[in-house]
Protein backbone atom coordinates (compact mmCIF):
# COMPACT_ATOMS: atom_id res chain seq x y z
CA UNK A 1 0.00 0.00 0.00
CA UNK A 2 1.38 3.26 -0.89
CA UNK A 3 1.63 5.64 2.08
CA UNK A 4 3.21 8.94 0.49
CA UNK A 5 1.54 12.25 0.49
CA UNK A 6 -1.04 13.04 -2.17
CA UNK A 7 -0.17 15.58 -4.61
CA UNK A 8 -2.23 18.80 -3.88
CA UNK A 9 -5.10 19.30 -6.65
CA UNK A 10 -4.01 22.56 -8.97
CA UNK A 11 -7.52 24.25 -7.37
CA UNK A 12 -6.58 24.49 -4.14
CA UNK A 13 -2.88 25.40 -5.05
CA UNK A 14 -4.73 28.84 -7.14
CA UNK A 15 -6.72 28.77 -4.11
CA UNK A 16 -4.00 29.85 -1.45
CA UNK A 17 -2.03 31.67 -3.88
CA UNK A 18 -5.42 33.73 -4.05
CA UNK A 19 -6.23 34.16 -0.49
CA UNK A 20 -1.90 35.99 -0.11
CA UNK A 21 -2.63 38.11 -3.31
CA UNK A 22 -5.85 39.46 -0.71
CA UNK A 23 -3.99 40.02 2.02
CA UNK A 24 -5.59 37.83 3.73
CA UNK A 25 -3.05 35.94 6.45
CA UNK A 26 -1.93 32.80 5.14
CA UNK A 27 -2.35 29.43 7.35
CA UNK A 28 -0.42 26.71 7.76
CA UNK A 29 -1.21 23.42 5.62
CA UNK A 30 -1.35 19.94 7.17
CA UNK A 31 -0.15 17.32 4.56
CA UNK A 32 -2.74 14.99 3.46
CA UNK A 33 -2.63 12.17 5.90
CA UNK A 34 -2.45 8.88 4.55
CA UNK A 35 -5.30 6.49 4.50
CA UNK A 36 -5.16 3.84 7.60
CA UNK A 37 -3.45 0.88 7.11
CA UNK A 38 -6.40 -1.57 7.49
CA UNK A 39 -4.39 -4.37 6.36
CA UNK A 40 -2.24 -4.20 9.37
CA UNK A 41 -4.86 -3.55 11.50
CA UNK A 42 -6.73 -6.68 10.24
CA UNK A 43 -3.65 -9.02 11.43
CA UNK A 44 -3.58 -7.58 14.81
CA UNK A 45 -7.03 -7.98 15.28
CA UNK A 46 -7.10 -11.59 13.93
CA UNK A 47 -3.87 -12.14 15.56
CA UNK A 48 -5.75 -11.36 18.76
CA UNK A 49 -8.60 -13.29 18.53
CA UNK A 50 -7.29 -16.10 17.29
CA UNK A 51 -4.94 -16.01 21.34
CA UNK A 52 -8.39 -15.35 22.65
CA UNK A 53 -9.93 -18.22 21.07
CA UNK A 54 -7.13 -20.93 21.91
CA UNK A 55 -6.98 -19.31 25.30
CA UNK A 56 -10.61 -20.64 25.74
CA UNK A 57 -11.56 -16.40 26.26
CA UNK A 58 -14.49 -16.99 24.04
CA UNK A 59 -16.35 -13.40 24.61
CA UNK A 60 -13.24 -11.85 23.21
CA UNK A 61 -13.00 -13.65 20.66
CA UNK A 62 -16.33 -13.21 19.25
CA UNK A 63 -16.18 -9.77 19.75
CA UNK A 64 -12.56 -9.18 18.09
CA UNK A 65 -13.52 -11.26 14.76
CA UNK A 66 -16.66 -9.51 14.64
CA UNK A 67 -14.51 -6.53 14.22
CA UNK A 68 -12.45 -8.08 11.28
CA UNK A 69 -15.41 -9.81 9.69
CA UNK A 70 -16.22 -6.43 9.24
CA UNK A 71 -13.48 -5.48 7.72
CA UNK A 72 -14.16 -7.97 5.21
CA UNK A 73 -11.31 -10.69 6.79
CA UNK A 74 -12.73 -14.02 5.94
CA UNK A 75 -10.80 -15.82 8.46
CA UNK A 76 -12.74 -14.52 10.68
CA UNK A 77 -15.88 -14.90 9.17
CA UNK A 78 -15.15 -18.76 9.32
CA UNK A 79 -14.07 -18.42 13.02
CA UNK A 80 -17.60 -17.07 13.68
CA UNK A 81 -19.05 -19.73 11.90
CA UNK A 82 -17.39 -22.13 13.91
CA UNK A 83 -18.26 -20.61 17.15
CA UNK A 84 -21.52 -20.18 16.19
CA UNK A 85 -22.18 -23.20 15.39
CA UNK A 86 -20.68 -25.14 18.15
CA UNK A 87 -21.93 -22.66 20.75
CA UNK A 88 -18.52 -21.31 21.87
CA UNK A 89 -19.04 -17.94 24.12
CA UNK A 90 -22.45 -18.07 22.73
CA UNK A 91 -25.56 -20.29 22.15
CA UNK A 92 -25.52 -22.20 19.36
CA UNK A 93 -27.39 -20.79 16.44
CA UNK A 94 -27.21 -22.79 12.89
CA UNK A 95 -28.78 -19.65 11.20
CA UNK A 96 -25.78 -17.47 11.89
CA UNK A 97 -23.57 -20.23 11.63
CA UNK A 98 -24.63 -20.40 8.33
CA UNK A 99 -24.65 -17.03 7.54
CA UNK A 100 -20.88 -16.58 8.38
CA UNK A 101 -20.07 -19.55 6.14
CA UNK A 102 -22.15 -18.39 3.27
CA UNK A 103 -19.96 -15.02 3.35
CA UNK A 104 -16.64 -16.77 3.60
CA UNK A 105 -18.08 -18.79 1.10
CA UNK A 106 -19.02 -15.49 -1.41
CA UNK A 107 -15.52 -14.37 -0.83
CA UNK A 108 -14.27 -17.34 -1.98
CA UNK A 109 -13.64 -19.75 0.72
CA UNK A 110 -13.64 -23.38 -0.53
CA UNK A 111 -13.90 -24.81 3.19
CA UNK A 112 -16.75 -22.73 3.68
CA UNK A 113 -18.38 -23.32 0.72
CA UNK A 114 -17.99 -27.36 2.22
CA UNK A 115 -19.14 -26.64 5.04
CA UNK A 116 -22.08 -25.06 3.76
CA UNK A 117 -22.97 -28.43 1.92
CA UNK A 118 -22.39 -30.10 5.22
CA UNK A 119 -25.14 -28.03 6.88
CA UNK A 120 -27.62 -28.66 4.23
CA UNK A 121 -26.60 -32.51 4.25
CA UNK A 122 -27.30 -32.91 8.13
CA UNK A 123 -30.30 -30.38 8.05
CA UNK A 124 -28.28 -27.83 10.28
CA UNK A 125 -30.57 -24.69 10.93
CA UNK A 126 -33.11 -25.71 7.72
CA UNK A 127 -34.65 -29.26 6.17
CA UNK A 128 -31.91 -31.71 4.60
CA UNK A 129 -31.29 -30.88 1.56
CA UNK A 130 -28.71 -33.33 -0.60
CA UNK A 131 -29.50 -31.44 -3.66
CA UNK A 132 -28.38 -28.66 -2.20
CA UNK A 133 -25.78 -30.12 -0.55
CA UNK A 134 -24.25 -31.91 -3.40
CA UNK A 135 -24.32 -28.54 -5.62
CA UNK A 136 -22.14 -26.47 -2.73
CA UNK A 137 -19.77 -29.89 -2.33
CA UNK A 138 -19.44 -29.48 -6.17
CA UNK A 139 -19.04 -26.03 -6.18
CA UNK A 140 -16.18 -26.62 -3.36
CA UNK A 141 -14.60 -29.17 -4.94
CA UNK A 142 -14.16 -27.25 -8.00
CA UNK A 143 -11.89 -25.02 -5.91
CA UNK A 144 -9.37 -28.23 -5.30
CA UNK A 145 -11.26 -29.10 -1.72
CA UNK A 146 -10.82 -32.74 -0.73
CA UNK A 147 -13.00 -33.22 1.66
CA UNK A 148 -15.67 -31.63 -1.03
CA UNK A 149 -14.29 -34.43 -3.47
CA UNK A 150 -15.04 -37.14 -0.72
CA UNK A 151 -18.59 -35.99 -0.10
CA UNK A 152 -19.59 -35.67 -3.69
CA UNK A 153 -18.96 -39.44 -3.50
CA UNK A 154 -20.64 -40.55 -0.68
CA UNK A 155 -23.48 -38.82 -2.11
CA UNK A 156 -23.17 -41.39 -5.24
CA UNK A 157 -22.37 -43.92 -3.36
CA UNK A 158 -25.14 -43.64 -0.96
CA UNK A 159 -27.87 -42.29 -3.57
CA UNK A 160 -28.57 -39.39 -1.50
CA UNK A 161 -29.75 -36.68 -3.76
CA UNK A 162 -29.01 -39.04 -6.96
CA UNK A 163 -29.48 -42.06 -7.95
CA UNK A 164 -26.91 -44.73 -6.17
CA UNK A 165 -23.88 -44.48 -9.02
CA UNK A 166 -20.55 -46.45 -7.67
CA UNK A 167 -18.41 -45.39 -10.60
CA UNK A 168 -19.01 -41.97 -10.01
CA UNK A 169 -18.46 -42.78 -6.47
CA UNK A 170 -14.88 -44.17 -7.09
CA UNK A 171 -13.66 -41.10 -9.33
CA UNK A 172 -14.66 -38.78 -6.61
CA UNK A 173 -13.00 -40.74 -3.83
CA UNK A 174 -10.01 -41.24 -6.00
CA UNK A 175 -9.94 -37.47 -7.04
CA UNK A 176 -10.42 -36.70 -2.96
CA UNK A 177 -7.85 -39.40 -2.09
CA UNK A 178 -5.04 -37.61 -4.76
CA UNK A 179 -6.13 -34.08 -3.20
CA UNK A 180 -5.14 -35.55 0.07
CA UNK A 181 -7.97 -36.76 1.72
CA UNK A 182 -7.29 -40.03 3.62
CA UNK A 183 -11.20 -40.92 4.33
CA UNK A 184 -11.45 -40.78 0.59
CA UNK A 185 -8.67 -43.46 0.00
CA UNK A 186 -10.36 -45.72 2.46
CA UNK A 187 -13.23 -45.43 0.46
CA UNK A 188 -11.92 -46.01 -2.31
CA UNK A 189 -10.59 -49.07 -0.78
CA UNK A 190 -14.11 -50.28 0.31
CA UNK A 191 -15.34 -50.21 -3.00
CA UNK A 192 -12.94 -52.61 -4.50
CA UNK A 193 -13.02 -55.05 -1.30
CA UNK A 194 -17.12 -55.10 -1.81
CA UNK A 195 -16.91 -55.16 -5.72
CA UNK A 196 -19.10 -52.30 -5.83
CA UNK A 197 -18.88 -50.38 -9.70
CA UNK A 198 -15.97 -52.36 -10.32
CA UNK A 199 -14.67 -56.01 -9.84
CA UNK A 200 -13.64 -57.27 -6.47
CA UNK A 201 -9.93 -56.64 -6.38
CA UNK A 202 -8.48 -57.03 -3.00
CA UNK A 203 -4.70 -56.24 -4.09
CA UNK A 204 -6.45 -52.52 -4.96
CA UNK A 205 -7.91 -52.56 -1.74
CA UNK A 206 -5.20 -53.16 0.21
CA UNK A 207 -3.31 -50.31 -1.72
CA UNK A 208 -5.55 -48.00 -0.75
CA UNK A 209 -6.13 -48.70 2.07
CA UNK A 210 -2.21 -48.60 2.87
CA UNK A 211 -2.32 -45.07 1.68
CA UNK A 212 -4.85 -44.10 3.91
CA UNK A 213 -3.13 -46.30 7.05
CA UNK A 214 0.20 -44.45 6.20
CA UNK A 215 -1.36 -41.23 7.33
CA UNK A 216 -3.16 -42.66 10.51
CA UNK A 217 -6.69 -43.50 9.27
CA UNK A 218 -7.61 -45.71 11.96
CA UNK A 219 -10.21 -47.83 9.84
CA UNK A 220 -7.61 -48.28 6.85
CA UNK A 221 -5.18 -49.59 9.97
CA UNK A 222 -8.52 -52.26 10.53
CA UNK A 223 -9.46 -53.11 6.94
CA UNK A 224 -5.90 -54.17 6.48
CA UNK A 225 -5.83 -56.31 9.61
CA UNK A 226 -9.10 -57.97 7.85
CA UNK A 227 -7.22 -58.86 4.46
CA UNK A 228 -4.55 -60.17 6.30
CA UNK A 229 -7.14 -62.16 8.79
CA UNK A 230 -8.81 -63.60 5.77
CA UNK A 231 -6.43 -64.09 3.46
CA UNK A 232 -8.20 -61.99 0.42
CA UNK A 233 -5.15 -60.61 -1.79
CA UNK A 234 -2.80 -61.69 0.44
CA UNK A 235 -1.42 -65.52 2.54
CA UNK A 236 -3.80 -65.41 5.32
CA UNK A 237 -1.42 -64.58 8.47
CA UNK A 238 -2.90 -64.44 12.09
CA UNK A 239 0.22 -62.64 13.60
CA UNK A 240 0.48 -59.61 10.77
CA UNK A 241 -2.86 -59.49 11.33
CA UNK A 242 -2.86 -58.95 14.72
CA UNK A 243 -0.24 -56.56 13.72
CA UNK A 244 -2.79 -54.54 12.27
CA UNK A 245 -5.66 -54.88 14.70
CA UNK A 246 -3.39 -53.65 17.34
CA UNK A 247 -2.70 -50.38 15.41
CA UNK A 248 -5.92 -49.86 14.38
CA UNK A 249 -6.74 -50.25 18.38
CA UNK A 250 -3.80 -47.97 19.22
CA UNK A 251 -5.47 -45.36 17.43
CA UNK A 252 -8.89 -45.86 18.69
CA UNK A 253 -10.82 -48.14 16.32
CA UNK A 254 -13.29 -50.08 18.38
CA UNK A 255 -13.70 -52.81 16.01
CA UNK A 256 -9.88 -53.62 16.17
CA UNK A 257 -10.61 -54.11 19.45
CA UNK A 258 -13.50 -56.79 19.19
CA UNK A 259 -11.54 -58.15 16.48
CA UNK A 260 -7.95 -58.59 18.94
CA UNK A 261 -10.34 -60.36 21.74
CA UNK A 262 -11.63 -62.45 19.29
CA UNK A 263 -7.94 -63.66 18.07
CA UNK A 264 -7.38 -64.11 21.90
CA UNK A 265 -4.76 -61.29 21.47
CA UNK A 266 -4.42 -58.19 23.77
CA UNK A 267 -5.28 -54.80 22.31
């Protein structure tokens, strides 16, 4: 942002030249001061509230990214979304929650524009709505969101909004999965375990569901422990997949739990 001074319009230049030809006594001129730097003023303030809001100092916060909401800061707009919605330093209210996220989402905001599906898919504040919810996931996803990409297909794959479509439900996964989403490559996973839209191909399956295991998905860490249980792509092998179950445990998958008792194997 350019801070120098303004150069003075020719009119009021004639104008004081004028007012000394008079006689009239001349007065001292200010320079033009220089607009406010609102971009600085935006950091501090989000800067601020975002120490509030860690700092569990909710009434600040909501008050400070008010402020920059404002000011047009969409960072804070999805702040006040959140809090809004989960009722933090204020009751919870789905209509403003909504509100917030549809401005981030007008300004741009691809996780806000998600998250605005995501209301309309749980019927957040107004009636479920998976047509609406699949055109903001869309609309999201369009903007490189992963988590979009993933709901797009478990709208397929569920028929929720459209008719039940596992093919469509694969590329979405697969496209969530490659933008980084690790739910999506467990899905994807799924899908070629069950044979659904494609054939039954368990050596797919267990590839992605090792690239959703290698980033901690809990479930991926179980549906490789049951490949390995059962012997589907791979030599069936109790201890690897004990191996498995225990990880899956580690991170908190209940079924890897059940499945370790049954084995006779501590979690």
């Amino acid at each position: 942002m350019n801070h120098g001074r303004r150069p003075c319009p020719a009119g009021l230049l004639c104008a004081a030249v004028l007012c000394v030809l008079c006689g009239s006594p001349a007065e001292a001129q200010s320079p033009t001061p220089a607009p406010p730097d609102t971009t600085a003023t935006a950091k501090a303030l989000m800067t601020r509230g975002v120490e509030a809001y860690d700092g569990g100092n909710n009434a600040v916060a909501l008050d400070v990214f008010h402020q920059a909401a404002a000011m047009g800061v969409v960072d804070a707009m999805m702040y006040l979304g959140v809090m809004y919605g989960t009722g933090r330093g204020v009751d919870v209210d789905h209509a403003a929650s909504m509100a917030w996220f549809r401005h981030a989402a007008d300004a741009g905001n691809s996780q806000a524009m998600c998250n605005v599906g995501l209301f309309y898919f749980q019927g957040l504040g107004q009636p479920r709505n998976y047509t609406e919810a699949m055109s903001w996931f869309r609309r999201s996803a369009s903007f490189g969101n992963a988590e979009a990409m993933f709901n797009v297909g478990v709208l397929y794959r569920d028929g929720l909004g459209v008719p039940v479509n596992y093919a469509e439900a694969m590329s979405w996964f697969k496209r969530g999965a490659d933008a980084g989403d690790i739910v999506a490559a467990n899905a994807a996973g799924v899908l070629y375990q069950q044979g659904l839209g494609v054939s039954v191909d368990y050596t797919q399956a267990m590839s992605w569901y090792q690239k959703a295991a290698q980033a901690g998905n809990a479930t991926a860490l179980y549906n490789i422990g049951v490949l390995w249980e059962g012997g589907l792509g791979v030599t069936q092998d109790r201890n690897q997949a004990i191996d498995w179950y225990t990880k899956a445990a580690a991170a908190g998958n209940a079924s890897a739990k059940a499945a370790l008792k049954s084995l006779g194997a501590q979690d």
